[in-house]
Structures are given as structure tokens and as C-alpha cells.
PDB file of N, CA and C in Angstrom:
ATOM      1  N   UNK A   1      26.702 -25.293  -0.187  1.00  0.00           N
ATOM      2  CA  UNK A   1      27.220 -24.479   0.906  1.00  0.00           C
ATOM      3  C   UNK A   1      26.386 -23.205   1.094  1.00  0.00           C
ATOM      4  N   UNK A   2      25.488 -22.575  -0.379  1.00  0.00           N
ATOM      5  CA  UNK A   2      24.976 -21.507   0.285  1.00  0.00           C
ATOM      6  C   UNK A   2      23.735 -21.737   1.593  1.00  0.00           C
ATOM      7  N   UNK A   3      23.293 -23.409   1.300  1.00  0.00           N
ATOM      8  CA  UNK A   3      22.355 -23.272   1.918  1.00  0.00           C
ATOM      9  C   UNK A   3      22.695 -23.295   3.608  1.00  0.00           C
ATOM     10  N   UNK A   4      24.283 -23.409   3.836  1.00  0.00           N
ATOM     11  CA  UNK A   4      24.715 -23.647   5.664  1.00  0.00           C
ATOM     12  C   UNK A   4      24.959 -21.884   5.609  1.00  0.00           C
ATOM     13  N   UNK A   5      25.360 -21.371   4.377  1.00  0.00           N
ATOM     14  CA  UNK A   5      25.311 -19.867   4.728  1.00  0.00           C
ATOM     15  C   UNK A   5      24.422 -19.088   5.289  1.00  0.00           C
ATOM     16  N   UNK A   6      23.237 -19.659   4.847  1.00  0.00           N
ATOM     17  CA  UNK A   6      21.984 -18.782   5.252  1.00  0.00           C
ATOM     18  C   UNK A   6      21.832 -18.959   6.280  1.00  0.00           C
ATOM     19  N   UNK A   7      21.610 -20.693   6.922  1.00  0.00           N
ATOM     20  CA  UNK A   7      21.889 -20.974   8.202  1.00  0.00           C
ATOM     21  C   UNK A   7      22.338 -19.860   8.662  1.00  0.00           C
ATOM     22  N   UNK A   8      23.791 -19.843   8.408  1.00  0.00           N
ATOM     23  CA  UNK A   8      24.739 -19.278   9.069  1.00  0.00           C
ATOM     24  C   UNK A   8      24.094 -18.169   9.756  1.00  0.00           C
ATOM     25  N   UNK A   9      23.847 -17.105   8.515  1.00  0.00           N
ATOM     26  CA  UNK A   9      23.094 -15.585   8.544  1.00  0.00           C
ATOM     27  C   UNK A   9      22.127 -15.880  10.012  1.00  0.00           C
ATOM     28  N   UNK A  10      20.933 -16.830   9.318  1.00  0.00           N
ATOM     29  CA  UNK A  10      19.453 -16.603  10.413  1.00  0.00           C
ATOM     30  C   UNK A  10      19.853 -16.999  12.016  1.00  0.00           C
ATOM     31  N   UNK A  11      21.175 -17.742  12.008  1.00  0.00           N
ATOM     32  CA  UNK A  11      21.225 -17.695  13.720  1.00  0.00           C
ATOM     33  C   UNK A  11      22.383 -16.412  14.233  1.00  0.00           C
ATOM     34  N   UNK A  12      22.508 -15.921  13.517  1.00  0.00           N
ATOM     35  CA  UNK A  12      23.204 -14.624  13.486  1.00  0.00           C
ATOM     36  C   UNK A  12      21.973 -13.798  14.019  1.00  0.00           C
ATOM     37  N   UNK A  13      21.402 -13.729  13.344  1.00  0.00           N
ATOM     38  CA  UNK A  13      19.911 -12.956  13.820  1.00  0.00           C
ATOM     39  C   UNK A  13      19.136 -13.357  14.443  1.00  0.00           C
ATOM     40  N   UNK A  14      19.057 -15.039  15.083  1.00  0.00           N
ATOM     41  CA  UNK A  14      18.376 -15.674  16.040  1.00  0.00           C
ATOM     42  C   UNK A  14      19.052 -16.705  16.964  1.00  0.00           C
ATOM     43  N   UNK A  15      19.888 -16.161  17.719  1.00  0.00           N
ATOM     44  CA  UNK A  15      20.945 -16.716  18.388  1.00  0.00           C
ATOM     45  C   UNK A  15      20.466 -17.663  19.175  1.00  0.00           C
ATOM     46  N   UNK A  16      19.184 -17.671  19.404  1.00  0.00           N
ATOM     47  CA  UNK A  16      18.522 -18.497  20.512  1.00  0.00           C
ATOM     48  C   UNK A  16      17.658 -19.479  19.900  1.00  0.00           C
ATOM     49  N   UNK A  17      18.070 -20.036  18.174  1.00  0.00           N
ATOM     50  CA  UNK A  17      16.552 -20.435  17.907  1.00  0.00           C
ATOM     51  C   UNK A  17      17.464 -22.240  17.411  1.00  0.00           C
ATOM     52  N   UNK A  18      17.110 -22.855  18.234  1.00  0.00           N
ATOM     53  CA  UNK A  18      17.615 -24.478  19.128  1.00  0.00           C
ATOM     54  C   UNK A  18      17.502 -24.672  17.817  1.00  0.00           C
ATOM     55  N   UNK A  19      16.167 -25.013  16.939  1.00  0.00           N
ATOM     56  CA  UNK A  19      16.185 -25.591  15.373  1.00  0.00           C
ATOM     57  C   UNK A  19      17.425 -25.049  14.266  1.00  0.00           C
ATOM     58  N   UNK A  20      17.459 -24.120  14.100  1.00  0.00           N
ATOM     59  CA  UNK A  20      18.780 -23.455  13.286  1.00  0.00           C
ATOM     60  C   UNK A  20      20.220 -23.761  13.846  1.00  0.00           C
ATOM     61  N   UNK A  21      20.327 -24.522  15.021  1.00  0.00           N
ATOM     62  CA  UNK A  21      21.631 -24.879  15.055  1.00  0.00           C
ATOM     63  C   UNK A  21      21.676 -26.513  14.978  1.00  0.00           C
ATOM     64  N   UNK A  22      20.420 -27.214  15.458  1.00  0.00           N
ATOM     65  CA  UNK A  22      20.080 -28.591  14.678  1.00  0.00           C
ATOM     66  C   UNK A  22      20.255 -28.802  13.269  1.00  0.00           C
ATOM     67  N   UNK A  23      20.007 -27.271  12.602  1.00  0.00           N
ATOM     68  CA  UNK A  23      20.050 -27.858  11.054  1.00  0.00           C
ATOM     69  C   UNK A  23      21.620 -27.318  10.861  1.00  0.00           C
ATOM     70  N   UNK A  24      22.091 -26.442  11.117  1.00  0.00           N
ATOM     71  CA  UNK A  24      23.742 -26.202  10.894  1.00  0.00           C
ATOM     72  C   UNK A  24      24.678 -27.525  11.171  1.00  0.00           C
ATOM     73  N   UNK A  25      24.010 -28.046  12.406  1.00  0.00           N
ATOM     74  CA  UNK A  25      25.167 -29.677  12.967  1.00  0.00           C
ATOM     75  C   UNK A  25      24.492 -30.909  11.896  1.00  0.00           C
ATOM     76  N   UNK A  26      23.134 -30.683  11.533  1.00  0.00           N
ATOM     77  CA  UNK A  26      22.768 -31.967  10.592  1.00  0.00           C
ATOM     78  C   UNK A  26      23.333 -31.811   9.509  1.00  0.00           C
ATOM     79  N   UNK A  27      23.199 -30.321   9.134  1.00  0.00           N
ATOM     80  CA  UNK A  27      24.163 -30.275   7.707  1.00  0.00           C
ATOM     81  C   UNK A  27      25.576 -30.603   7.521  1.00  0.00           C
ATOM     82  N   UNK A  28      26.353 -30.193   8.838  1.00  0.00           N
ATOM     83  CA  UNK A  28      27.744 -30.518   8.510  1.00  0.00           C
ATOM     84  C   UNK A  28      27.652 -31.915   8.725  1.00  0.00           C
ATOM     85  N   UNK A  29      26.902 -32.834   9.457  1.00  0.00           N
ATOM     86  CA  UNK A  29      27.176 -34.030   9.451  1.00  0.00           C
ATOM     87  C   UNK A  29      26.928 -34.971   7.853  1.00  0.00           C
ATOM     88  N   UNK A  30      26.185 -34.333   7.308  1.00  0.00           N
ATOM     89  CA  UNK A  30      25.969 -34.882   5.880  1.00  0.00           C
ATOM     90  C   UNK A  30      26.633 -34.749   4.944  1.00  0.00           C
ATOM     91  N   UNK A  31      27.857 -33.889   4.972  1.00  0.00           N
ATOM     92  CA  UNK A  31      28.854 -33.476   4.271  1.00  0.00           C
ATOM     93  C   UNK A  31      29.825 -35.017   4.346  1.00  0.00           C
ATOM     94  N   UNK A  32      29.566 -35.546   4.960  1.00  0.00           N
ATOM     95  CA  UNK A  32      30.896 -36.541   5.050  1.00  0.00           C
ATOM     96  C   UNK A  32      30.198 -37.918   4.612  1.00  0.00           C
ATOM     97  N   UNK A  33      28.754 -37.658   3.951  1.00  0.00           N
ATOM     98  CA  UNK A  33      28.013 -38.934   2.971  1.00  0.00           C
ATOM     99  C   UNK A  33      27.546 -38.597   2.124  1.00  0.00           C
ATOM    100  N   UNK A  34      27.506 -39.931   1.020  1.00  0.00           N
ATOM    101  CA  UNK A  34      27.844 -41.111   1.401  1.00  0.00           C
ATOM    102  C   UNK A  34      28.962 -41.940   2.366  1.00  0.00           C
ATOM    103  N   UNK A  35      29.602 -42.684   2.938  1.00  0.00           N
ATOM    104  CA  UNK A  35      30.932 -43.255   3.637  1.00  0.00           C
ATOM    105  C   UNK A  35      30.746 -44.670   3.055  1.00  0.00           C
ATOM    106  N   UNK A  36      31.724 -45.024   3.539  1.00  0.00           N
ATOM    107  CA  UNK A  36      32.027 -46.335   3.235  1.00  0.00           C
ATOM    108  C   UNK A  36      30.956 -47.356   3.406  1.00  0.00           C
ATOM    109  N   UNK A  37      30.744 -47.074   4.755  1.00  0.00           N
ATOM    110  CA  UNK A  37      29.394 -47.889   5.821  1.00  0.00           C
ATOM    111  C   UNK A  37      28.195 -47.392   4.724  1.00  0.00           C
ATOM    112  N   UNK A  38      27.730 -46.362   4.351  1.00  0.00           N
ATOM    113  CA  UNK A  38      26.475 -46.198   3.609  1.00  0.00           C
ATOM    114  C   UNK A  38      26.717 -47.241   2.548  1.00  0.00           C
ATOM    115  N   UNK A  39      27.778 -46.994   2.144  1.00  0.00           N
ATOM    116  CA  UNK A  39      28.332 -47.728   0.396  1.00  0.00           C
ATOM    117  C   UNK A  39      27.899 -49.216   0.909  1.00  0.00           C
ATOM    118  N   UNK A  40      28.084 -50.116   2.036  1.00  0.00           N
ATOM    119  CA  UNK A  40      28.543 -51.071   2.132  1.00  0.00           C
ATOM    120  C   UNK A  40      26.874 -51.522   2.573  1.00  0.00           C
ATOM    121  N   UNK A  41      26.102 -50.761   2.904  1.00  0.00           N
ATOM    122  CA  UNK A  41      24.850 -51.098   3.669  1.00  0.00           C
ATOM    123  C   UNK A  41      23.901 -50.981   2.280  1.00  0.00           C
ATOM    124  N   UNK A  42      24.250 -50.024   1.606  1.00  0.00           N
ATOM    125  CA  UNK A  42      23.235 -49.997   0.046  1.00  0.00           C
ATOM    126  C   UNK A  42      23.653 -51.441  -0.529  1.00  0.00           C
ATOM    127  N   UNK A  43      25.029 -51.808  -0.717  1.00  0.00           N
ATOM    128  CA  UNK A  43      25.294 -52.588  -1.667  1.00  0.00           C
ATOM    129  C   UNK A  43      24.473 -54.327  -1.163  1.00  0.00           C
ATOM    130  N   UNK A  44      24.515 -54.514   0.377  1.00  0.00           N
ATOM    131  CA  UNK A  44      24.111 -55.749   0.756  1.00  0.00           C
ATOM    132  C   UNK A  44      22.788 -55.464   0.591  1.00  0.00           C
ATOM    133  N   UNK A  45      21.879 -54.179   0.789  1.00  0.00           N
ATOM    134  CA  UNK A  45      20.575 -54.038   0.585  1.00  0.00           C
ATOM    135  C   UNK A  45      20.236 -54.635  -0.888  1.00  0.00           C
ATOM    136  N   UNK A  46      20.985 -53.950  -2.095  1.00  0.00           N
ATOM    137  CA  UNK A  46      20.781 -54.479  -2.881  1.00  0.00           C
ATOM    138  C   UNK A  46      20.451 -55.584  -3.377  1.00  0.00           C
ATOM    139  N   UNK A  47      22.053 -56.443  -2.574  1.00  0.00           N
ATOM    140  CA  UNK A  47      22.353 -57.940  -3.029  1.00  0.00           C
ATOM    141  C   UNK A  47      21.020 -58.683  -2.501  1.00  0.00           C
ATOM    142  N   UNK A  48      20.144 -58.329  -1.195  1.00  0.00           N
ATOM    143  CA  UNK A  48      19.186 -59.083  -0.792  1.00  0.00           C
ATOM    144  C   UNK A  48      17.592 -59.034  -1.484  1.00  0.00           C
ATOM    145  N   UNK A  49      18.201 -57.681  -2.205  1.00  0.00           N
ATOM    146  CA  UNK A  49      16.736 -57.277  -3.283  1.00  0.00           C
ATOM    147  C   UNK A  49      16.865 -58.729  -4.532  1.00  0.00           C
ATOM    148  N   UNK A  50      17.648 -58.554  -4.533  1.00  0.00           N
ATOM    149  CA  UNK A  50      18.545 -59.451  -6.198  1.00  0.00           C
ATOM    150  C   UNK A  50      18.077 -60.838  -5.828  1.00  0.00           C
ATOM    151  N   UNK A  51      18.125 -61.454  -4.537  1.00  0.00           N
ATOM    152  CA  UNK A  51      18.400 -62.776  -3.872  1.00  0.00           C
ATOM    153  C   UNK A  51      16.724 -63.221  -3.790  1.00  0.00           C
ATOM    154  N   UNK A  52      15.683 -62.146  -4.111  1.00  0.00           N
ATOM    155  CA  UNK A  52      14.113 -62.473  -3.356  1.00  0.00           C
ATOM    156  C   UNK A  52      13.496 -62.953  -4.515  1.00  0.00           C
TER     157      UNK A  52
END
């Protein structure tokens, strides 16, 4: 979390800068993975590594 803080800070001080709020929305979106779907897409990746 400190690192969405800093975020936080530098568009505080650069309200206009398009990349620093790309990385604030990419970060919160990564908070919610792994999911199920990742879990379920590694595990068949696997199974097809196993199968060659």
C-alpha cells in the first residue's frame, strides 16, 4: 500500500500527469489477484505442461 501512497502523493502534485492515474487504477485492479479465473487458467496451463 505504501507504494499506491506515493502514487497517491505525486498526482497530488501532478494532477494532470495521465500515467500516475494509469498506475493508481492498475494498482487497485491488482489488488483483487490472484482470482479464481487466474487460479483456474495457471492450473490447466500446468496440466498441459504435464500432458507434453
Amino acid at each position: 500500500m505504501s507504494v499506491r501512497e506515493r502514487y497517491v502523493k505525486l498526482i497530488q502534485e501532478n494532477p494532470e500527469d495521465k500515467k500516475l492515474l494509469v498506475s493508481i487504477k492498475n494498482f487497485d485492479e491488482a489488488l483483487s489477484h490472484p482470482d479464481s479465473d487466474d487460479l483456474l487458467r495457471a492450473k490447466e496451463w500446468a496440466l498441459s505442461i504435464i500432458k507434453k
